[in-house]
C-alpha atoms as a PDB file:
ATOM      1  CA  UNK A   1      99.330  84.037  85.659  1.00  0.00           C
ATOM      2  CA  UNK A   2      97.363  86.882  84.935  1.00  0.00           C
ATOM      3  CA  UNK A   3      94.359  84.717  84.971  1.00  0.00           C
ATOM      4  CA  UNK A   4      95.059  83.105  88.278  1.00  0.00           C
ATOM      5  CA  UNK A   5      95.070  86.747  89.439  1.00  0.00           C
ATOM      6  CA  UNK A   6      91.577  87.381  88.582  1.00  0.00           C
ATOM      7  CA  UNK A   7      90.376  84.486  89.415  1.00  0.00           C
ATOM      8  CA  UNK A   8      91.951  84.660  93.255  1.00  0.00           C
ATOM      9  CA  UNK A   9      90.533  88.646  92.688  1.00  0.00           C
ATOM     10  CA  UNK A  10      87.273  87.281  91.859  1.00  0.00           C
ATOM     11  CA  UNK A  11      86.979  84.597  94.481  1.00  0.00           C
ATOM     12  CA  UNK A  12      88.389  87.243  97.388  1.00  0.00           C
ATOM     13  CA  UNK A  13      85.441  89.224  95.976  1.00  0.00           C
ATOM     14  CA  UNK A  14      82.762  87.073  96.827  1.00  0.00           C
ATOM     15  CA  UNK A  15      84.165  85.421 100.153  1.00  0.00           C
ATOM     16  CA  UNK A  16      84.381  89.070 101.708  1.00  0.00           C
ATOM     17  CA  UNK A  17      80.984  90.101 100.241  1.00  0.00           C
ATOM     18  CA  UNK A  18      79.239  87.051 101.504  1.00  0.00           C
ATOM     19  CA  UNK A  19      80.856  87.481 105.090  1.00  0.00           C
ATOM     20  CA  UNK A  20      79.438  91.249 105.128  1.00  0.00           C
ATOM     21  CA  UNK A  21      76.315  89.848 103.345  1.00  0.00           C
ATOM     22  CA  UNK A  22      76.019  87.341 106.660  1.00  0.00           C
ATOM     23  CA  UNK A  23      77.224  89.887 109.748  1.00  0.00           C
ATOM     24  CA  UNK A  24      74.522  92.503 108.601  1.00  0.00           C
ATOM     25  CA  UNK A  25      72.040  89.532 108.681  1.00  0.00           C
ATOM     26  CA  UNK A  26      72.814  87.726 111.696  1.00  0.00           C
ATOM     27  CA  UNK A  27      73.998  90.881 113.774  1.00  0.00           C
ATOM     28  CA  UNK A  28      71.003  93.320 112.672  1.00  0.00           C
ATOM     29  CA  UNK A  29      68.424  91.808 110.745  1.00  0.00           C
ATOM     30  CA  UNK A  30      67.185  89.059 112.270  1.00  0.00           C
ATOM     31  CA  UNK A  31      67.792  90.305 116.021  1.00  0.00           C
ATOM     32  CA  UNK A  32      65.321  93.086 115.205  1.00  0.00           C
ATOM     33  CA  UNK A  33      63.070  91.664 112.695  1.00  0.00           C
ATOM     34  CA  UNK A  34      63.360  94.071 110.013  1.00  0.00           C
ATOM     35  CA  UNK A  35      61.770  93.003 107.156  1.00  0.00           C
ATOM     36  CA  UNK A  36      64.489  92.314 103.690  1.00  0.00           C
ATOM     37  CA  UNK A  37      64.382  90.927 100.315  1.00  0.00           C
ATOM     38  CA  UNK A  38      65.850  88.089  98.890  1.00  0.00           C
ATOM     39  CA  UNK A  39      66.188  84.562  99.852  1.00  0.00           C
ATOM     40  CA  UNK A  40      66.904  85.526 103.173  1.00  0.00           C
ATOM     41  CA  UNK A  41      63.427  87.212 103.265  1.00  0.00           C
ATOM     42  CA  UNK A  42      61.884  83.838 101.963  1.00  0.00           C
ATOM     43  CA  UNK A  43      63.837  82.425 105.064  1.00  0.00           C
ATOM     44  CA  UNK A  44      62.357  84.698 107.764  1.00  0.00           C
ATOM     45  CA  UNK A  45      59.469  84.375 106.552  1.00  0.00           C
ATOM     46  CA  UNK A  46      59.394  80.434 106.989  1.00  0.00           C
ATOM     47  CA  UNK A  47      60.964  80.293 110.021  1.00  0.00           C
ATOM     48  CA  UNK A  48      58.588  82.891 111.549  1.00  0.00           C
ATOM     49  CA  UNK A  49      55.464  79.979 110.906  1.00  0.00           C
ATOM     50  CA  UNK A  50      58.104  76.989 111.021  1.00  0.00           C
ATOM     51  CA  UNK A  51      60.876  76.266 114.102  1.00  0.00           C
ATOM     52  CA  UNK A  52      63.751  75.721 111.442  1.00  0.00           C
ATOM     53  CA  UNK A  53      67.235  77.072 111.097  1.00  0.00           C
ATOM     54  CA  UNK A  54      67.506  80.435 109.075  1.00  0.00           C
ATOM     55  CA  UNK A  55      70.784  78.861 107.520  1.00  0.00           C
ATOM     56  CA  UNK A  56      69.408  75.973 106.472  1.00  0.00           C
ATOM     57  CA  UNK A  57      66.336  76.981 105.051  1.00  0.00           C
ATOM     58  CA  UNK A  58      68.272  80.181 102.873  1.00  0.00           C
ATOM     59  CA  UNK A  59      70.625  77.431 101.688  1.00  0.00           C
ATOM     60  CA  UNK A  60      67.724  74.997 100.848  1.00  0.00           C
ATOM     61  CA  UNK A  61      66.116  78.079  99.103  1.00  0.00           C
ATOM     62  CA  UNK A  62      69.253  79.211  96.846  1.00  0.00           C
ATOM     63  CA  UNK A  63      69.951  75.208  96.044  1.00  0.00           C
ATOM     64  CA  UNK A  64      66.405  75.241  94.383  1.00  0.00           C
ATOM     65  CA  UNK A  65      66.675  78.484  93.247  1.00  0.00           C
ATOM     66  CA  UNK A  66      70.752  77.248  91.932  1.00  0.00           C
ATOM     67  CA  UNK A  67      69.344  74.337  90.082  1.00  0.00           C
ATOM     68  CA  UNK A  68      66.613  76.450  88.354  1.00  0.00           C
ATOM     69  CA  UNK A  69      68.835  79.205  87.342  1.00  0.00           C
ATOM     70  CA  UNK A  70      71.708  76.225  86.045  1.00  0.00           C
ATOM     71  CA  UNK A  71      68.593  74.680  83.657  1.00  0.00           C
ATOM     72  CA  UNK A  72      67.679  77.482  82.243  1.00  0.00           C
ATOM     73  CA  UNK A  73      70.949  79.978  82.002  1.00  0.00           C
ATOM     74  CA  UNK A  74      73.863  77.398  81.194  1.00  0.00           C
ATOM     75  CA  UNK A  75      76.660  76.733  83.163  1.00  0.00           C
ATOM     76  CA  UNK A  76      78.679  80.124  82.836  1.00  0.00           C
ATOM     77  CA  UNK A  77      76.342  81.437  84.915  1.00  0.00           C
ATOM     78  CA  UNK A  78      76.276  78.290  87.174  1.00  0.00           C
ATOM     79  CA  UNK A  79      80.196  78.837  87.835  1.00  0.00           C
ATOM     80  CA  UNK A  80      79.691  82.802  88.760  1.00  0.00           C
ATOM     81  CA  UNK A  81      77.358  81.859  91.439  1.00  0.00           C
ATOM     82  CA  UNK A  82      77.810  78.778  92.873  1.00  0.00           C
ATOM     83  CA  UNK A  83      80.236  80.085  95.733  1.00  0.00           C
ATOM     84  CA  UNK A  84      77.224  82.748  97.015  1.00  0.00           C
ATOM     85  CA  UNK A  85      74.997  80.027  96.840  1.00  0.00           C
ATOM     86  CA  UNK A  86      77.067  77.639  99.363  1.00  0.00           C
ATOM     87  CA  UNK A  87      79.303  79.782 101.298  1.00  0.00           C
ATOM     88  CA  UNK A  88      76.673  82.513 102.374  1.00  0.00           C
ATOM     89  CA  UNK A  89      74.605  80.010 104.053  1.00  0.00           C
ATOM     90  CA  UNK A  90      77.266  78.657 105.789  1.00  0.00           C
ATOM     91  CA  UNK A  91      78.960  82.417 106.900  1.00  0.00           C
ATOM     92  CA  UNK A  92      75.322  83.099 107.952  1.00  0.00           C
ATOM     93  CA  UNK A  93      75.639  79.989 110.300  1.00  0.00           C
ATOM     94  CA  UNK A  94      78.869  80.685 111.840  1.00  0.00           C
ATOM     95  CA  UNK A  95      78.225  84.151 112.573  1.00  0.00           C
ATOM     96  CA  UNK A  96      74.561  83.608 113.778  1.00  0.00           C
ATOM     97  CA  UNK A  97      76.964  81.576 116.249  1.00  0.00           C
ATOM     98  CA  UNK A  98      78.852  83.712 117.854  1.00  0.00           C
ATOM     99  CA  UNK A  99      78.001  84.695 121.040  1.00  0.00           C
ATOM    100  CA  UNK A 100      76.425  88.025 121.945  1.00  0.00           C
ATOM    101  CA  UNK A 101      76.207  88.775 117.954  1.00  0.00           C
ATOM    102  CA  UNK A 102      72.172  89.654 118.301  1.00  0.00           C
ATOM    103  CA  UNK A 103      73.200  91.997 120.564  1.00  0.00           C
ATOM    104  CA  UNK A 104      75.137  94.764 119.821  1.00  0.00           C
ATOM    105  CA  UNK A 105      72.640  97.546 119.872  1.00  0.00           C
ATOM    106  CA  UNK A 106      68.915  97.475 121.236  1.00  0.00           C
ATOM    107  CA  UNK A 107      68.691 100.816 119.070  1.00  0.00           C
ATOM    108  CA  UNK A 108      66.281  99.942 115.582  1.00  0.00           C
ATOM    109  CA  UNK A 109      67.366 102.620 114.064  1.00  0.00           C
ATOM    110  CA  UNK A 110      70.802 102.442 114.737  1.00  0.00           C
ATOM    111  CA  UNK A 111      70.906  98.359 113.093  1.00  0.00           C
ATOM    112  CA  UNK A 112      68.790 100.063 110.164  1.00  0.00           C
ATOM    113  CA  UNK A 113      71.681 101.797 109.252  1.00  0.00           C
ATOM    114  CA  UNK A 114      74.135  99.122 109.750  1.00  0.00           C
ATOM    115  CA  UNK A 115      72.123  96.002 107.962  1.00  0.00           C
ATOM    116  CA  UNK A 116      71.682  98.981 104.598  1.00  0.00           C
ATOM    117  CA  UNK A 117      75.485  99.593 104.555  1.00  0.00           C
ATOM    118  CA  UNK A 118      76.516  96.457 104.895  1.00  0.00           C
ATOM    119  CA  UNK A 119      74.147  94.922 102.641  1.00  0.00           C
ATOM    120  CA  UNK A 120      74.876  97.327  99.947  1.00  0.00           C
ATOM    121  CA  UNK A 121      79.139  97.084 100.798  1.00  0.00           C
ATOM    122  CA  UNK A 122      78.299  93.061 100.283  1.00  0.00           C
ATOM    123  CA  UNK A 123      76.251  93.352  97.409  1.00  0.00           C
ATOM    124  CA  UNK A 124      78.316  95.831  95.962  1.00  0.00           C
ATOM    125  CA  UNK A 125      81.296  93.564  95.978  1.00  0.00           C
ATOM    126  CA  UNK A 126      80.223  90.548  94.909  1.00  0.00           C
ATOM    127  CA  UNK A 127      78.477  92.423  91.871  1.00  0.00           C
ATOM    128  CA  UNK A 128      81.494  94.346  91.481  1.00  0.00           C
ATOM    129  CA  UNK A 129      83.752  91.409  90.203  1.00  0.00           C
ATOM    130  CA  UNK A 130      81.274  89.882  88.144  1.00  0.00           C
ATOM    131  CA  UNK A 131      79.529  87.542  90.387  1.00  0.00           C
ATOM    132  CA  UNK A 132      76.243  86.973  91.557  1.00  0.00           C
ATOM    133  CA  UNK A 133      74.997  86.456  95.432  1.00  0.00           C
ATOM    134  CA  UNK A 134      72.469  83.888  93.854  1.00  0.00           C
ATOM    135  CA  UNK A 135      69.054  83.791  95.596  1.00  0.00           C
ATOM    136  CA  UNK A 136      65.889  85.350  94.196  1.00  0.00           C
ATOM    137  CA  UNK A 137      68.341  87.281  91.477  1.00  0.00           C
ATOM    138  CA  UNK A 138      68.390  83.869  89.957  1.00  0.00           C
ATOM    139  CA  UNK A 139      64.432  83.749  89.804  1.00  0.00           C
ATOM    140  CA  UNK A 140      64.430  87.376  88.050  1.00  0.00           C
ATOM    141  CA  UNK A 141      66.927  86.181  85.513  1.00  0.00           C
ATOM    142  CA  UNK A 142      64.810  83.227  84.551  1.00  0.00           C
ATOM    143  CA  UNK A 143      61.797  85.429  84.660  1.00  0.00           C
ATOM    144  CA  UNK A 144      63.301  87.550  82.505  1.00  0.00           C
ATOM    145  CA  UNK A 145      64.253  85.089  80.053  1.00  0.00           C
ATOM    146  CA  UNK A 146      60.888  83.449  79.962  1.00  0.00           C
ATOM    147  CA  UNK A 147      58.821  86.634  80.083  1.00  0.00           C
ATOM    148  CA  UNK A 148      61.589  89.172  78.023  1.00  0.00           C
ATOM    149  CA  UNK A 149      60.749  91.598  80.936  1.00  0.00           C
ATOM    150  CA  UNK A 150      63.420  93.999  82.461  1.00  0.00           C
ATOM    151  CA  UNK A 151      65.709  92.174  84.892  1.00  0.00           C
ATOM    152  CA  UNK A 152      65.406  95.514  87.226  1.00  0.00           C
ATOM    153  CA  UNK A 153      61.848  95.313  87.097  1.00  0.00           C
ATOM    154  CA  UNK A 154      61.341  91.621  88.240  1.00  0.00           C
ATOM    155  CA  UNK A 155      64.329  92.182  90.636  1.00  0.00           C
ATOM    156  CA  UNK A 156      62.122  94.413  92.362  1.00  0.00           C
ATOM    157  CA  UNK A 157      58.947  92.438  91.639  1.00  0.00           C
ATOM    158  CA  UNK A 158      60.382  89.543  93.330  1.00  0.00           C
ATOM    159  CA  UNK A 159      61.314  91.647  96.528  1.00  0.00           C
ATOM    160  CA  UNK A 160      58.772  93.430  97.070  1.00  0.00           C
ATOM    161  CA  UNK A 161      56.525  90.030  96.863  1.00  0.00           C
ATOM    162  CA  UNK A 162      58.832  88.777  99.570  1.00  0.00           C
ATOM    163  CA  UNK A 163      58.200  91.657 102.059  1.00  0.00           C
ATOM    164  CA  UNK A 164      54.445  91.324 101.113  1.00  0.00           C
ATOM    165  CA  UNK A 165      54.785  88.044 103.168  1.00  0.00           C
ATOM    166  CA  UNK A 166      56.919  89.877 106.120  1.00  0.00           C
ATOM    167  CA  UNK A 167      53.913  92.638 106.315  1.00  0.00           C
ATOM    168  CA  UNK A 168      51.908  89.927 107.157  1.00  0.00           C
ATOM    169  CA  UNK A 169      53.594  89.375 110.463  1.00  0.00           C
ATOM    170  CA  UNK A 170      55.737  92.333 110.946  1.00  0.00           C
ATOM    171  CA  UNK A 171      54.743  95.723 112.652  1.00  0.00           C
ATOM    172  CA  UNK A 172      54.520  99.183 111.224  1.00  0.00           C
ATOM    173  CA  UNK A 173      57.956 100.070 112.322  1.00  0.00           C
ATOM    174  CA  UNK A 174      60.006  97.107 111.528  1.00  0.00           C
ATOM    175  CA  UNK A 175      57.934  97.676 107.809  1.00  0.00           C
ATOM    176  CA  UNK A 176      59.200 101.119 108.264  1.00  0.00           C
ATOM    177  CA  UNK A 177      62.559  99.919 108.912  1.00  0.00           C
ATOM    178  CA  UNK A 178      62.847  97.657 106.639  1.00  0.00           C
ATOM    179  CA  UNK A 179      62.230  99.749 103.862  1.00  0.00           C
ATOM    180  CA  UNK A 180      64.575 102.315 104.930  1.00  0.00           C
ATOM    181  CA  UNK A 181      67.116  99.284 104.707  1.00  0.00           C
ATOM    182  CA  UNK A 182      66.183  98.405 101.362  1.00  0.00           C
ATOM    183  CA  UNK A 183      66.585 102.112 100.111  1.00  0.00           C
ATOM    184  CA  UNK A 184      70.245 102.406 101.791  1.00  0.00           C
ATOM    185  CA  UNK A 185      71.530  99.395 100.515  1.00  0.00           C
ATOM    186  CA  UNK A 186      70.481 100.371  96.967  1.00  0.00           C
ATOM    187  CA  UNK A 187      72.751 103.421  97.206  1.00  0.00           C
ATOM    188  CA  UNK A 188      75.762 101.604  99.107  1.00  0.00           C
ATOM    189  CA  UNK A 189      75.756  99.272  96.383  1.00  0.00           C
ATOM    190  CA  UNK A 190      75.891 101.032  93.790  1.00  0.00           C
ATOM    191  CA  UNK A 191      78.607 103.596  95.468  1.00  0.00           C
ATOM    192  CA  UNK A 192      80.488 100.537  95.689  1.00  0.00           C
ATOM    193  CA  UNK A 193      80.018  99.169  92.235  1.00  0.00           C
ATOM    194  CA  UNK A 194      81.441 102.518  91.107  1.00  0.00           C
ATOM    195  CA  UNK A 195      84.205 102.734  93.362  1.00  0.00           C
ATOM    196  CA  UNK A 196      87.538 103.551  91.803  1.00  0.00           C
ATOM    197  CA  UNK A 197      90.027 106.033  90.858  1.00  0.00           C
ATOM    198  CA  UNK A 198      87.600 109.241  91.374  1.00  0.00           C
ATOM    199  CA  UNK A 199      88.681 112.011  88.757  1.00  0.00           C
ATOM    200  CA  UNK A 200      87.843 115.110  87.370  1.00  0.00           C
ATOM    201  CA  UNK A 201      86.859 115.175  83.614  1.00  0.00           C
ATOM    202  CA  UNK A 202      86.877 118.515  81.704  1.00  0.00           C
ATOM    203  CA  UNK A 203      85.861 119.656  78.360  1.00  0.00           C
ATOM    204  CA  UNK A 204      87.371 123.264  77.436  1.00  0.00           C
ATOM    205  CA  UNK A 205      86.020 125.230  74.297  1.00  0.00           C
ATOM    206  CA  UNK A 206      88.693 127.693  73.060  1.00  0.00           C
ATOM    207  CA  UNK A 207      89.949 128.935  69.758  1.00  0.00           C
ATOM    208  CA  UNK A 208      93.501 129.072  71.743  1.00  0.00           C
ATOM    209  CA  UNK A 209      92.974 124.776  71.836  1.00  0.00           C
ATOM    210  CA  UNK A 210      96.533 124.197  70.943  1.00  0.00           C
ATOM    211  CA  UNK A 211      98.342 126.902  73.398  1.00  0.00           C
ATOM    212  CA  UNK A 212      95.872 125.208  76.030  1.00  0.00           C
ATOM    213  CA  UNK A 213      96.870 121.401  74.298  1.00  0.00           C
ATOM    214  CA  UNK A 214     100.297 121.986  74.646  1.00  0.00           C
ATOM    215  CA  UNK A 215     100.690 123.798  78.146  1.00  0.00           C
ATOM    216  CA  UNK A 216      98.185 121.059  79.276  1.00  0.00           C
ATOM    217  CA  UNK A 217     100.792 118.236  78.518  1.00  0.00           C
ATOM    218  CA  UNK A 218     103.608 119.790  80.036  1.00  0.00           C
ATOM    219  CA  UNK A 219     102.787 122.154  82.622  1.00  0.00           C
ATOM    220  CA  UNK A 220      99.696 120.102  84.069  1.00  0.00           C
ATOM    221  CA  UNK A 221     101.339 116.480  82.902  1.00  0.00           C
ATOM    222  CA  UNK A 222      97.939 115.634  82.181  1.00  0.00           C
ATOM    223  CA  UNK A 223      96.581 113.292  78.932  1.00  0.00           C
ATOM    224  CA  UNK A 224      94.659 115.668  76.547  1.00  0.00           C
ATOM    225  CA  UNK A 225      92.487 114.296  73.967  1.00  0.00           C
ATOM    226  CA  UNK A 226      91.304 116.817  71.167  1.00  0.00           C
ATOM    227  CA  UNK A 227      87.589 116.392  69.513  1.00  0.00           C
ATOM    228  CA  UNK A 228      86.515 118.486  66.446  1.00  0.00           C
ATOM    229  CA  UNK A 229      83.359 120.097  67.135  1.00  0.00           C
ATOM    230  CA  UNK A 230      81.797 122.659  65.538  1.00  0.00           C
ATOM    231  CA  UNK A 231      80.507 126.466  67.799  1.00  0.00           C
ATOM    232  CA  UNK A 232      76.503 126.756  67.886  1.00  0.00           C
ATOM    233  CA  UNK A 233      76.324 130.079  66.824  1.00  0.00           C
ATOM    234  CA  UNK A 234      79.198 130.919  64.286  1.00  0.00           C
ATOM    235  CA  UNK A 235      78.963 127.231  62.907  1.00  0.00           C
ATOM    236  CA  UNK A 236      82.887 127.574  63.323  1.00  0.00           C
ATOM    237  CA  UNK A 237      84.818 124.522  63.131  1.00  0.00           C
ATOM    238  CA  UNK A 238      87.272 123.639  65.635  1.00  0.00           C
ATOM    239  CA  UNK A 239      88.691 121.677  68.315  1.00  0.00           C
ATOM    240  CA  UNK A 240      87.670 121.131  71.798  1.00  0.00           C
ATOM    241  CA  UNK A 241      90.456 119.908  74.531  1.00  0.00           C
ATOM    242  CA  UNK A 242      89.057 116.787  76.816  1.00  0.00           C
ATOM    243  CA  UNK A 243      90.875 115.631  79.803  1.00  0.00           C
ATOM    244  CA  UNK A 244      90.788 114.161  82.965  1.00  0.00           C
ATOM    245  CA  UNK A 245      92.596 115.040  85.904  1.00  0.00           C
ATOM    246  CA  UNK A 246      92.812 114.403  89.854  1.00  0.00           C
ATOM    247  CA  UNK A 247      91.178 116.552  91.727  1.00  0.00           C
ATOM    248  CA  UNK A 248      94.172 118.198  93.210  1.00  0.00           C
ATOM    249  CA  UNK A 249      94.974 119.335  90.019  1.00  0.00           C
ATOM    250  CA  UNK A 250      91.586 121.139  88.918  1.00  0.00           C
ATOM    251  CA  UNK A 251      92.771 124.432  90.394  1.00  0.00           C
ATOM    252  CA  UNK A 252      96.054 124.638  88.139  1.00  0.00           C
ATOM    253  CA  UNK A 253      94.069 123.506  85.337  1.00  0.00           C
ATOM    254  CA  UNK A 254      91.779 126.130  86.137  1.00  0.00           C
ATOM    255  CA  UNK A 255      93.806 128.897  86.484  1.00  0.00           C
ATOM    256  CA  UNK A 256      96.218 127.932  83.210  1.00  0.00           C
ATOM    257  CA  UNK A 257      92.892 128.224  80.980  1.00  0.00           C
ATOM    258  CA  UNK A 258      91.880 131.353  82.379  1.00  0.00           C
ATOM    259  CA  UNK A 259      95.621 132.570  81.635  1.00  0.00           C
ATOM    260  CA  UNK A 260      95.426 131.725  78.096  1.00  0.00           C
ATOM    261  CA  UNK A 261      92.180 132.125  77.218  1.00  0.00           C
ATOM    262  CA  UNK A 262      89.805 134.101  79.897  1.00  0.00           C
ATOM    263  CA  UNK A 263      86.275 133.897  77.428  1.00  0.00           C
ATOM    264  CA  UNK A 264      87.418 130.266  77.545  1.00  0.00           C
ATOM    265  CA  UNK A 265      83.910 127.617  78.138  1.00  0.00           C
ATOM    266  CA  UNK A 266      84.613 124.917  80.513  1.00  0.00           C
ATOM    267  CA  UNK A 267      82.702 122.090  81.927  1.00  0.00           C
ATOM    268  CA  UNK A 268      83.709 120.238  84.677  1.00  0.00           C
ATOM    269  CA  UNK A 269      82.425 117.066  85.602  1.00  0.00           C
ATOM    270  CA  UNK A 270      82.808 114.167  88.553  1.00  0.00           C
ATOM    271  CA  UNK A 271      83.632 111.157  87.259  1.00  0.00           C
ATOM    272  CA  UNK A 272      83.674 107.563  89.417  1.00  0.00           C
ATOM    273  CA  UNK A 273      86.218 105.536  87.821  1.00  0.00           C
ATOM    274  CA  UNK A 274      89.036 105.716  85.184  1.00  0.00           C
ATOM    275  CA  UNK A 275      90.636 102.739  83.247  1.00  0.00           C
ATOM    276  CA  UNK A 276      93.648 103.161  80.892  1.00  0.00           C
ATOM    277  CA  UNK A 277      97.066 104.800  80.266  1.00  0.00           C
ATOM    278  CA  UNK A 278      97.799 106.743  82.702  1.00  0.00           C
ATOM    279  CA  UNK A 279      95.642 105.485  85.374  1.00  0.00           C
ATOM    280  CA  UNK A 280      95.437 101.731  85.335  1.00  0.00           C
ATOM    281  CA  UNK A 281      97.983 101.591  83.193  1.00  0.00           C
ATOM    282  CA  UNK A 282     101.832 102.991  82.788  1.00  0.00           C
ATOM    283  CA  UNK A 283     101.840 106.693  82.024  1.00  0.00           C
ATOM    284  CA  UNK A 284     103.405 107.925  79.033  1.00  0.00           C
ATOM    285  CA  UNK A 285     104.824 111.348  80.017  1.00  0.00           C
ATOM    286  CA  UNK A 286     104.828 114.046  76.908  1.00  0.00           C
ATOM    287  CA  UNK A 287     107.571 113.864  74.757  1.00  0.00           C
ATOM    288  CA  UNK A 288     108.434 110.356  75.511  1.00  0.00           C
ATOM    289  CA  UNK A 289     108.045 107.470  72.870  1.00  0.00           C
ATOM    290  CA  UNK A 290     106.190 104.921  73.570  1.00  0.00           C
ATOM    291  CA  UNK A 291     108.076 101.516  72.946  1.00  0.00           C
ATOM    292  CA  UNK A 292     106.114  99.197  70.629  1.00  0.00           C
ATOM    293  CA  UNK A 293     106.912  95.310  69.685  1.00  0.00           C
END
């Protein structure tokens, strides 16, 4: 059951990405021209020379690029991309379809904006649950199999061939444009990859620890864990109180440390996501057993 779950989870994943992948596409970047990486860039730049279908020639483009990547990675990475490489094609079709789609804004700056977030909300999903959206990705990997160079590196290799060929036929602002594109989708994506339970993680330095342990579990309610360190200056060995908390809480957790101990050191740090008792998992509240089989 539980794997049925994550597989549905997975699959939901890349469906929705591949539809977001496809509206930003067909609604902003090819009414305006603005240049874009990918297979999709491969694709604009054919069908600028040649009178073909942008559909058909991406999904002509990620088959070849599909079989490539199935030769030379093994299947397991055949069955985490296969989906991207059919379905976004045909989402690309259906919504290139739909009438009036080209034109909901005659503002470039204003389908900038869109085509980056949505790109980087589409991306960011399908990378999210451990999927790929296929395409050029699939060249890098191979590249970087072959080669042994950074997968990052001939990511962006491999793009910024691609808009090479757009320059060629593509002027200074949609260049401009599509650029800015490329730079917001980078930080939507990985916003999204992070997404989660946003906490607050803190690290308190006392030689109170265990007054600010114990009111910690039961005032606060919050999971402590305690981590022998040792002071810089007295060399003094002791422990150092680590938790994480929602943000809500950070001014009662605050003000409790101060209480105890007011020479107390604190950091405080922003965290993206946390997994685990307590957050993904049931809580066990202090003073409660925890029932083992």
């Amino acid at each position: 059951m539980k794997n049925w779950k994550k597989s549905l989870f997975t699959l939901a994943g890349v469906l929705i990405g591949n539809v977001i992948l496809a509206l930003a596409v067909g609604a902003f970047i090819v009414p305006h021209g603005i240049i874009m990486g990918g297979a999709t860039g491969i694709g604009l730049t054919i069908t600028h020379y040649v009178p073909v279908n942008l559909s058909v020639i991406v999904f002509v483009i990620n088959a070849v690029l599909f079989i490539l990547g199935t030769f030379v990675l093994g299947k397991k990475f055949a069955l985490t991309t296969i989906i991207s490489t059919i379905v976004y094609p045909v989402f690309l079709s259906i919504v290139q379809a739909i009438p009036g789609i080209d034109a909901l804004t005659d503002n470039i700056m204003l389908a900038t904006i869109y085509a980056g977030a949505l790109l980087g909300i589409g991306i960011g999903l399908v990378v999210r649950v451990g999927a790929s959206t296929g395409g050029t990705d699939i060249l890098a990997l191979v590249l970087n199999k072959w080669f042994h160079v950074s997968i990052a590196v001939m990511m962006y290799v491999v793009d910024f061939i691609v808009l090479g060929f757009q320059v060629l036929f593509s002027n200074s602002e949609q260049i401009l444009y599509g650029i800015l594109a490329l730079v917001l989708t980078t930080l939507v994506m990985n916003r999204v990859i992070l997404m989660g339970q946003s906490q607050i993680q803190l690290f308190v330095i006392t030689e109170k620890y265990e007054e600010v342990k114990e009111r910690m579990l039961k005032e606060i309610d919050a999971g402590v864990t305690m981590v022998h360190i040792e002071t810089g200056y007295g060399e003094k060995q002791q422990k150092g109180v680590l938790c994480v908390i929602p943000n809500r809480k950070l001014y009662s957790v605050n003000q409790m440390v101060q209480a105890v101990d007011p020479k107390a050191f604190i950091t405080i740090t922003q965290i993206n996501e946390v997994r685990g008792r307590g957050f993904t998992m049931e809580k066990v509240r202090y003073g409660e057993e925890e029932e083992t089989q």
